[in-house]
Protein backbone atom coordinates (compact mmCIF):
# COMPACT_ATOMS: atom_id res chain seq x y z
CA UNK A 1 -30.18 117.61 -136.72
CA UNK A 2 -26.40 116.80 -136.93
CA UNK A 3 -27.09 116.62 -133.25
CA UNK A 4 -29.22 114.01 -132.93
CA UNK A 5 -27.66 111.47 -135.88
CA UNK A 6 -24.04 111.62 -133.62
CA UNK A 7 -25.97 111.07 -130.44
CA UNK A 8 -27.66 108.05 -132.27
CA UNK A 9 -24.61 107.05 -133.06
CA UNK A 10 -23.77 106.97 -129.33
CA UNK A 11 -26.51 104.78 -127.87
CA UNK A 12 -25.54 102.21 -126.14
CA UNK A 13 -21.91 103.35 -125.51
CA UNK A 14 -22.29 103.94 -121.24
CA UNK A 15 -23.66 100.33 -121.41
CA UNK A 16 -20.81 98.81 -123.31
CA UNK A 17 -18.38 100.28 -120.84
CA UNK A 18 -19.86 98.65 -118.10
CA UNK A 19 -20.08 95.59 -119.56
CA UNK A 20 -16.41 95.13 -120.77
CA UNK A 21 -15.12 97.06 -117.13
CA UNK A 22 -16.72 94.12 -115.57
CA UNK A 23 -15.17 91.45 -118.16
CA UNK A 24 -11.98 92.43 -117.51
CA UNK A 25 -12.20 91.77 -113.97
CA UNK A 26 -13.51 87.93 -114.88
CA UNK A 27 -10.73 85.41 -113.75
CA UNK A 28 -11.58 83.35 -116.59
CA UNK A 29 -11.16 86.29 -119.30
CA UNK A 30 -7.75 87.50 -117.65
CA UNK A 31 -6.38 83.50 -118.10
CA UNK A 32 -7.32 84.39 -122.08
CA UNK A 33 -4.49 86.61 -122.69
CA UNK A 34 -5.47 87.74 -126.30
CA UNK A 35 -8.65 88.34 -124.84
CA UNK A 36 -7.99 90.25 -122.19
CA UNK A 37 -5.36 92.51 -124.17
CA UNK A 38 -7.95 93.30 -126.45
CA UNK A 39 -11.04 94.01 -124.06
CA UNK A 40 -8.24 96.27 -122.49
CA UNK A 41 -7.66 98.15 -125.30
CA UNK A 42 -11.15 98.36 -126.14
CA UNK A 43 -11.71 99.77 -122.40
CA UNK A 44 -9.23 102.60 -122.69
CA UNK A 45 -10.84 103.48 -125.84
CA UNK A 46 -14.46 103.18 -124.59
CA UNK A 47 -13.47 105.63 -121.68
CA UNK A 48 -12.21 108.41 -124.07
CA UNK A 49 -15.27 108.41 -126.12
CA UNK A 50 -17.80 108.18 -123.07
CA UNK A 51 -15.50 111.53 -121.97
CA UNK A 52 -16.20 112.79 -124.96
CA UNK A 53 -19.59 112.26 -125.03
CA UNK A 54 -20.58 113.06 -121.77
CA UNK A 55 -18.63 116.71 -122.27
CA UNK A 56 -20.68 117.09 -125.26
CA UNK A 57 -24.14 116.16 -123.49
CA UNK A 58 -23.40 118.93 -121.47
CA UNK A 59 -22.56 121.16 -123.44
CA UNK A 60 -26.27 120.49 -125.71
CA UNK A 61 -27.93 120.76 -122.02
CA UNK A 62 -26.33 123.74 -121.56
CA UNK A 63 -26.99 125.58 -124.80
CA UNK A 64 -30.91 124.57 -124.25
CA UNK A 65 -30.52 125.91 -120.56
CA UNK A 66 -29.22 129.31 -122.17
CA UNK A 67 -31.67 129.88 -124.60
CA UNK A 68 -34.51 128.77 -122.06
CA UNK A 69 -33.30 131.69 -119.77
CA UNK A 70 -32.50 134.05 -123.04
CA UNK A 71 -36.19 133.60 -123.48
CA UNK A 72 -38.06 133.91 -120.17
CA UNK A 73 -35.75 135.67 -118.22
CA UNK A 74 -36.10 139.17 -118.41
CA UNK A 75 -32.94 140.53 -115.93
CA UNK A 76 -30.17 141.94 -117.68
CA UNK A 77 -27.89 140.15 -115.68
CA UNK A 78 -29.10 136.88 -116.03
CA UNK A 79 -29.69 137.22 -119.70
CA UNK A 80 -26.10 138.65 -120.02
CA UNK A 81 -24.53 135.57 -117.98
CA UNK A 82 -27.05 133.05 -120.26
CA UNK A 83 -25.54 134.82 -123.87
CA UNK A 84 -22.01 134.09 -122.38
CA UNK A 85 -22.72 130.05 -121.56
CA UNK A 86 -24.39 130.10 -124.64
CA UNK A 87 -21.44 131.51 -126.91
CA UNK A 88 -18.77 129.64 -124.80
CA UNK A 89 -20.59 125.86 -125.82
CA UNK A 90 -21.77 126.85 -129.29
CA UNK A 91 -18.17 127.73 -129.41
CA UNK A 92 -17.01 124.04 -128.10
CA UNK A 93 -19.45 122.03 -130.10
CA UNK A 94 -17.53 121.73 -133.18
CA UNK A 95 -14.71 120.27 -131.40
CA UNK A 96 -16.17 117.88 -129.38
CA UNK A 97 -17.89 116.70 -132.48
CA UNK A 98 -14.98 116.09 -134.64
CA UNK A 99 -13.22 114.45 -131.29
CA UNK A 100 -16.18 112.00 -130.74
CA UNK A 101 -16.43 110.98 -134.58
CA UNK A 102 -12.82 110.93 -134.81
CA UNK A 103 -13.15 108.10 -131.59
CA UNK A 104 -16.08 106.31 -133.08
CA UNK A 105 -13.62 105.10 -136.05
CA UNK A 106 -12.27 101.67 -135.19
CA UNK A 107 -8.27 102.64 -134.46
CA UNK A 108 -5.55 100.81 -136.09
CA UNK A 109 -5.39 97.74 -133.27
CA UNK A 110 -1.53 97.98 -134.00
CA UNK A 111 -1.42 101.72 -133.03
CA UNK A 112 -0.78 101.08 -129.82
CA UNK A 113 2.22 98.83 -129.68
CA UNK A 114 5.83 98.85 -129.26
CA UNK A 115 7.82 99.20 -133.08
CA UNK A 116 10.86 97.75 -134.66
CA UNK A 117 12.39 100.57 -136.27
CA UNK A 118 14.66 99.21 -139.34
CA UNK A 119 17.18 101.75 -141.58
CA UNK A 120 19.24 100.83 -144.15
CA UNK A 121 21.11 102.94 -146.75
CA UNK A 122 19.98 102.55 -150.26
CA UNK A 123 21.45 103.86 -153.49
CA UNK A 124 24.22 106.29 -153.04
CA UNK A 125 27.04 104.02 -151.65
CA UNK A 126 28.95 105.67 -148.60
CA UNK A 127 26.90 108.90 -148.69
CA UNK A 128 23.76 106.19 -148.30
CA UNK A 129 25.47 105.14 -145.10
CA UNK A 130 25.92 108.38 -143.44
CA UNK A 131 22.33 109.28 -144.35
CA UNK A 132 21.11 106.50 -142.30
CA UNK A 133 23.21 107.18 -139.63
CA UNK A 134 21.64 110.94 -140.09
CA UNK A 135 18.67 109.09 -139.62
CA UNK A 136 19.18 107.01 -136.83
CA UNK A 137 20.05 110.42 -134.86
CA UNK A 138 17.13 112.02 -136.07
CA UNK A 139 14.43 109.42 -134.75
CA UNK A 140 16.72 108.42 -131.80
CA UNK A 141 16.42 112.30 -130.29
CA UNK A 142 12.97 112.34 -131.35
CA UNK A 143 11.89 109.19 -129.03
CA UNK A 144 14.03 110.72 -126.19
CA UNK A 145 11.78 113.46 -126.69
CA UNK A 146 8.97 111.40 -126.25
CA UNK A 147 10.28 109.51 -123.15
CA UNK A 148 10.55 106.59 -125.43
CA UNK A 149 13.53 104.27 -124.85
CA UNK A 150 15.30 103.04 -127.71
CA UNK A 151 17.25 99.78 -127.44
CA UNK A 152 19.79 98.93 -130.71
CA UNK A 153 19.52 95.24 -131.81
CA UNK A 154 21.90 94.88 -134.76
CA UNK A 155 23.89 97.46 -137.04
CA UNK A 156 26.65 97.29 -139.76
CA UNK A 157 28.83 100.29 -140.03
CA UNK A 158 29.30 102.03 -143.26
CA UNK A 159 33.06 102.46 -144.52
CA UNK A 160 32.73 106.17 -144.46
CA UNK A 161 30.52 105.97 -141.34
CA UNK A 162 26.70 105.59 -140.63
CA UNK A 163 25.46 102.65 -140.67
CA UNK A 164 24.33 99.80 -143.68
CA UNK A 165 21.93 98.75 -141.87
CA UNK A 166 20.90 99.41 -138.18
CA UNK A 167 17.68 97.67 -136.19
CA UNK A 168 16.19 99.55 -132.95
CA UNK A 169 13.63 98.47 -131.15
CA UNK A 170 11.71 101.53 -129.53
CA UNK A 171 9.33 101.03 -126.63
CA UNK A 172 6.64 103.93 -125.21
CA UNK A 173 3.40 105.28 -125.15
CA UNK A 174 1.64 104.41 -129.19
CA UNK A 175 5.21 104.06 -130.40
CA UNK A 176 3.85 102.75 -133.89
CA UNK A 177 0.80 104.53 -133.99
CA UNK A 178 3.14 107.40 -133.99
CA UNK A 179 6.48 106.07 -136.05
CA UNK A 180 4.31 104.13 -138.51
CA UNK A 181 4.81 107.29 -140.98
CA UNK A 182 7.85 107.15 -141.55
CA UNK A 183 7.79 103.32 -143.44
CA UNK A 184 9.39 104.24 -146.86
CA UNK A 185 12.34 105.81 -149.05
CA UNK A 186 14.19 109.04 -147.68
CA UNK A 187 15.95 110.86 -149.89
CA UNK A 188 18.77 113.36 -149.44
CA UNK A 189 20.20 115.95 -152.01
CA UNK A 190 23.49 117.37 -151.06
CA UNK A 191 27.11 117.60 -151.50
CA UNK A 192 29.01 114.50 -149.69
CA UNK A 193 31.67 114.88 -147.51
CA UNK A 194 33.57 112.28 -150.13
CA UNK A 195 33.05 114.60 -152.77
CA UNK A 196 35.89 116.48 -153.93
CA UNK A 197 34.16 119.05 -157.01
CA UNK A 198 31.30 120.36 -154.71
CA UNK A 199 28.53 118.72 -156.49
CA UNK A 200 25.15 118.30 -154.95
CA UNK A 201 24.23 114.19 -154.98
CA UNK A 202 20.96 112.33 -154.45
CA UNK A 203 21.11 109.48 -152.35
CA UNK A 204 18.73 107.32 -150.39
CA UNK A 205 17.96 105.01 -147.29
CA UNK A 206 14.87 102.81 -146.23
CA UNK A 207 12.80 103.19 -143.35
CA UNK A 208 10.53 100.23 -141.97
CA UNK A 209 8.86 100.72 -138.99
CA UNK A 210 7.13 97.67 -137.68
CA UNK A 211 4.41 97.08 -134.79
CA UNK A 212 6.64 94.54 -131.99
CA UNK A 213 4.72 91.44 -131.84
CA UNK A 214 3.74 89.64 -128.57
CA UNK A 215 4.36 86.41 -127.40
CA UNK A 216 0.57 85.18 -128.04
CA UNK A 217 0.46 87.15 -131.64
CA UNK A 218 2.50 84.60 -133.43
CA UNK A 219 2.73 81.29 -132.71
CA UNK A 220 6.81 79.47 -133.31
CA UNK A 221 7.47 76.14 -132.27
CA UNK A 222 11.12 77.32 -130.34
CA UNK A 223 11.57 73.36 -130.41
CA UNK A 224 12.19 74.18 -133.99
CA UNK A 225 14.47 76.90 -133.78
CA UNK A 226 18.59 76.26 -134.33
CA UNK A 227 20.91 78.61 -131.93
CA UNK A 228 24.70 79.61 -132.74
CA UNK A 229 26.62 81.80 -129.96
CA UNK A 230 29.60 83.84 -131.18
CA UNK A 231 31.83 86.24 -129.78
CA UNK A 232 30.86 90.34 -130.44
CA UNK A 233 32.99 92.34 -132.47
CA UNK A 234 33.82 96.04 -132.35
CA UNK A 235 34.40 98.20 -129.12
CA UNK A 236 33.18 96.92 -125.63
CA UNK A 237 35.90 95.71 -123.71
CA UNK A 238 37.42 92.87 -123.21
CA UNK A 239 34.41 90.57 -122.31
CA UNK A 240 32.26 91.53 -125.36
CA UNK A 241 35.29 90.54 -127.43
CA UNK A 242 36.41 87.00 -125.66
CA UNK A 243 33.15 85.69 -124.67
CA UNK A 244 30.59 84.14 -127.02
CA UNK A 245 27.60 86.59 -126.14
CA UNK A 246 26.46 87.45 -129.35
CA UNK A 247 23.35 84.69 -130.98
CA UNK A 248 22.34 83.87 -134.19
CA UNK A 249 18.65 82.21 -134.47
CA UNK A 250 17.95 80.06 -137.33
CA UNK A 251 14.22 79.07 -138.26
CA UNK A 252 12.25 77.46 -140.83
CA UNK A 253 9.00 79.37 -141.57
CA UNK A 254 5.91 78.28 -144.02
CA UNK A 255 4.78 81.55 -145.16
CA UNK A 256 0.87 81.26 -145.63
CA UNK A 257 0.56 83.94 -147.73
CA UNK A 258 2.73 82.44 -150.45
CA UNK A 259 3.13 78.52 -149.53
CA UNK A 260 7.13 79.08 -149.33
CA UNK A 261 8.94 77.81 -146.92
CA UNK A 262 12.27 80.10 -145.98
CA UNK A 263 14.64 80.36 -143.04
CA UNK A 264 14.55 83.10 -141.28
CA UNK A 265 18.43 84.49 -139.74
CA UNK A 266 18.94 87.01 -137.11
CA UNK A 267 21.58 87.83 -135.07
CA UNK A 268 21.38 89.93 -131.87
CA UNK A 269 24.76 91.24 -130.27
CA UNK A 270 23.35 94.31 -128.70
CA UNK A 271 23.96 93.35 -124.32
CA UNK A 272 26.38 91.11 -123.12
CA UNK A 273 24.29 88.91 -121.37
CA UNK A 274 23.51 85.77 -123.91
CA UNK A 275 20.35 85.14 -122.44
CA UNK A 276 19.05 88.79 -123.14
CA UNK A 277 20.25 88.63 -126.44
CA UNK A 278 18.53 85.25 -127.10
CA UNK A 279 15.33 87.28 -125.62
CA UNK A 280 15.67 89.74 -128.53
CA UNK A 281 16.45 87.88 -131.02
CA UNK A 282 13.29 85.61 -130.33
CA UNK A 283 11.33 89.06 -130.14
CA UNK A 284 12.62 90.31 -133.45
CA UNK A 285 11.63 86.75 -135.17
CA UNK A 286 7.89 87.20 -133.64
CA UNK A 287 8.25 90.55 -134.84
CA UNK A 288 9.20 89.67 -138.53
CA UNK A 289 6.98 86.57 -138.90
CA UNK A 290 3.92 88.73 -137.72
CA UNK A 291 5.18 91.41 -140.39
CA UNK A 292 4.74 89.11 -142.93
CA UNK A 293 1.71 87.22 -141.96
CA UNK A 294 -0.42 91.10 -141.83
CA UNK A 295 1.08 91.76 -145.10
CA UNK A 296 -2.58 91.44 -146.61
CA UNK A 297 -3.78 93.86 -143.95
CA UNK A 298 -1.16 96.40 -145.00
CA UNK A 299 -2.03 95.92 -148.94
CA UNK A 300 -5.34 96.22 -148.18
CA UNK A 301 -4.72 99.55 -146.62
CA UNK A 302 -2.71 100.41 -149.44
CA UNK A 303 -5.77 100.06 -151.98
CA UNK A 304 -8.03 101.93 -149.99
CA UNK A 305 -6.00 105.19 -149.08
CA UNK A 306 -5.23 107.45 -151.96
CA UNK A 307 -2.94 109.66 -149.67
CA UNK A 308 -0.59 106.61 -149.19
CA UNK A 309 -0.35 108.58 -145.53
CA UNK A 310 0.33 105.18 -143.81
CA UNK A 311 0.58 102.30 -146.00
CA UNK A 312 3.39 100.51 -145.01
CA UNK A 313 4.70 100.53 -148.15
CA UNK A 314 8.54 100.71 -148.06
CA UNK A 315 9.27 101.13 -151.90
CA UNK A 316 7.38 104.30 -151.60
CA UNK A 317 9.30 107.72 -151.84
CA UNK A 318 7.84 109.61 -148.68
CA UNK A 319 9.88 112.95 -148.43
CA UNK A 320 13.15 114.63 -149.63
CA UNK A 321 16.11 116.54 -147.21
CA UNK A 322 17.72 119.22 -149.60
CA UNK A 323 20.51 120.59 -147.75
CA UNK A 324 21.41 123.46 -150.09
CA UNK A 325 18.05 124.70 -149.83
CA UNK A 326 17.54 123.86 -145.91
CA UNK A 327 14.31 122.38 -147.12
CA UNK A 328 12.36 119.22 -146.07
CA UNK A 329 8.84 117.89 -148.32
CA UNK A 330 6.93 115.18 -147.42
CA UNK A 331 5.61 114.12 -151.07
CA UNK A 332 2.38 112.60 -149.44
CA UNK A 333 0.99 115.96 -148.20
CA UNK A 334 3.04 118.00 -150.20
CA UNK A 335 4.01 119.86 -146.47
CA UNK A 336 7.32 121.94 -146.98
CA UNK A 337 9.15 123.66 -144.35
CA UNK A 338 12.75 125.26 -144.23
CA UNK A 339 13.91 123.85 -140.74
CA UNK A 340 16.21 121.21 -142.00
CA UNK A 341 18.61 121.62 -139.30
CA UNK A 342 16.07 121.40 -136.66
CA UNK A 343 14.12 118.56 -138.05
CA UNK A 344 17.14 116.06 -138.73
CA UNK A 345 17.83 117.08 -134.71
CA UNK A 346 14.38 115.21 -133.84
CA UNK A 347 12.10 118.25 -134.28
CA UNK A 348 9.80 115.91 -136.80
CA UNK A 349 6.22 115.88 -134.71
CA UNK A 350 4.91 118.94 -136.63
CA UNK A 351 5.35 116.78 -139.62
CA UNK A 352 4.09 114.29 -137.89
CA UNK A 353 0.91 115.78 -136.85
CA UNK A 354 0.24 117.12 -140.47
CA UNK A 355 0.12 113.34 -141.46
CA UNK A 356 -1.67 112.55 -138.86
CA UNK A 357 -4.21 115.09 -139.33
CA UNK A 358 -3.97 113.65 -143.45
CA UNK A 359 -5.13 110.62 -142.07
CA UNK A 360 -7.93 111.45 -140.05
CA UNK A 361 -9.88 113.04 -142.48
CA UNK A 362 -9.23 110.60 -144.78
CA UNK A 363 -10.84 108.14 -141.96
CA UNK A 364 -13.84 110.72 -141.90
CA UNK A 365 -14.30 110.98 -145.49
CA UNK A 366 -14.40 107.11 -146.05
CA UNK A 367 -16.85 106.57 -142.63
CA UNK A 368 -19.53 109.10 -143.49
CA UNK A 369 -19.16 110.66 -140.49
């Protein structure tokens, strides 16, 4: 029965929880940081499933309670209440099955961090610009709908407005778990407010999304690393303008995938505290060396999902905004809807949960669950 395969699937899963609940209260495992982070992450997932599980051991004692009475019981009453418990967890079984093998699939350890959230137009000069500026709206509303906050690291304005280029760094509940979709080429089709015969164009901007590294992920020899302070341009008062806030980190990095050794620039002008900017700048370097470092793990992903749902790969044309048409496509799950306005004002989770649910049974399919 498909019954009794999941539940041997499930052995030994109240035993594991105890085990790593009492690890993570071991002195000598919390002084292991990377340890500890990851038995805590395996905890929180451990506790879902044995949910799960335990909701659908009841439910399998229940059905076998129902038909027990259904069979000996010979009161109308009872055998009417006994149909009813039996209907309501035949009903839930299918669910609670697709949760638990959904939970028994090893999740993306990245899923649950903080992301760097990078835009920059692509072809399409000024209209480019203003389309990632369109974009930086877009998933900037949609994190405030999520109670995410979203912190702005580095930009550079287009001439027409929007921006070249523009870095955030979002932080919340499986921020790249969730954002980790949207890696790859946008395209827009409409007519530019710099165009003067009414033509519908076709520009484009990149979106990288990458999981925030932590301190212990990475490791940078700061001795190593060259500082320059400068003073902030654009609006912010006089202080932003006269004193030398702004910091630009220079570092040497061996890349081991390729044996090339590159430096690595970034500047950070976002507060006007130098200290917090050095913070973030050092943060955004962990962030892009541990980028690099995984790219293996995101090729690898790459060759193994056919639905290219969540590959991390940025040269990838993911979905189109026509304007004339008031139409959005996502070109990995061929979804369509014609709610343009509403989705470039953050309403993008339905989207979101389509890919998710892409994903998923993709996951499914290639577990043989």
């Amino acid at each position: 029965m498909a019954e009794n395969s999941l539940l041997t699937r499930l052995d030994g899963i109240d035993a594991r929880f105890e085990e790593v609940s009492t690890l993570i209260t071991d002195p000598a495992v919390i002084a292991d940081m990377k340890r500890y982070v990851r038995l805590t992450k395996e905890y929180k997932d451990l506790e879902r499933l044995l949910g799960a599980t335990r909701r659908y051991r009841t439910m399998l004692a229940n059905i076998d309670e129902a038909r027990e009475v259904l069979e000996t019981e010979s009161d109308d009453e009872l055998r009417q209440m006994a149909k009813d418990e039996l209907d309501e967890a035949t009903a839930a079984i299918p669910g609670l099955e697709e949760e638990i093998k959904l939970l028994l699939i090893p999740a993306d350890p990245e899923d649950s961090k903080n992301a760097i959230l990078e835009i920059r137009g692509g072809t399409g000069g000024d209209e480019a610009a203003i389309f990632a500026g369109d974009l930086y709206k877009m998933y900037s509303k949609y994190c405030e709908s999520k109670g995410w906050s979203v912190a702005v690291t580095s930009f550079s304005e287009g001439a027409a407005g929007g921006f070249k280029e523009i870095v955030m760094a979002v932080t919340g509940d499986n921020v790249y778990g969730t954002l980790k979709y949207e890696s790859g080429v946008h395209r827009v089709q409409r007519v530019p407010a710099t165009e003067t015969q009414g033509r519908v164009h076709t520009s484009a901007a990149t979106v990288a999304v990458l999981p925030e590294a932590e301190a212990f992920d990475v490791e940078i020899n700061e001795g190593e690393i060259k500082w320059d302070t400068f003073r902030s341009g654009g609006a912010g008062g006089q202080n932003v303008n006269k004193v030398e806030s702004g910091v630009r980190l220079r570092y040497m990095w061996r890349n081991p995938n390729t044996g090339v050794t590159e430096e690595i620039l970034i500047e950070c002008t976002e507060t006007r505290d130098q200290p917090k900017n050095k913070e973030r700048a050092l943060s955004r370097l962990r962030t892009f060396i541990y980028d690099k470092e995984h790219q293996k793990y995101l090729d690898d992903i790459a060759s193994r999902r056919k639905t290219m749902v969540s590959t991390g790969d940025r040269s990838a044309k993911i979905r189109t905004y026509n304007y004339p048409q008031g139409r959005i496509t996502d070109h990995r799950i061929n979804y369509t809807i014609y709610n343009l306005q509403a989705f470039v004002d953050g309403d993008i989770q339905d989207c979101i949960d389509h890919l998710i649910i892409a994903e998923n049974a993709e996951k499914l399919k290639a577990s043989e669950l």
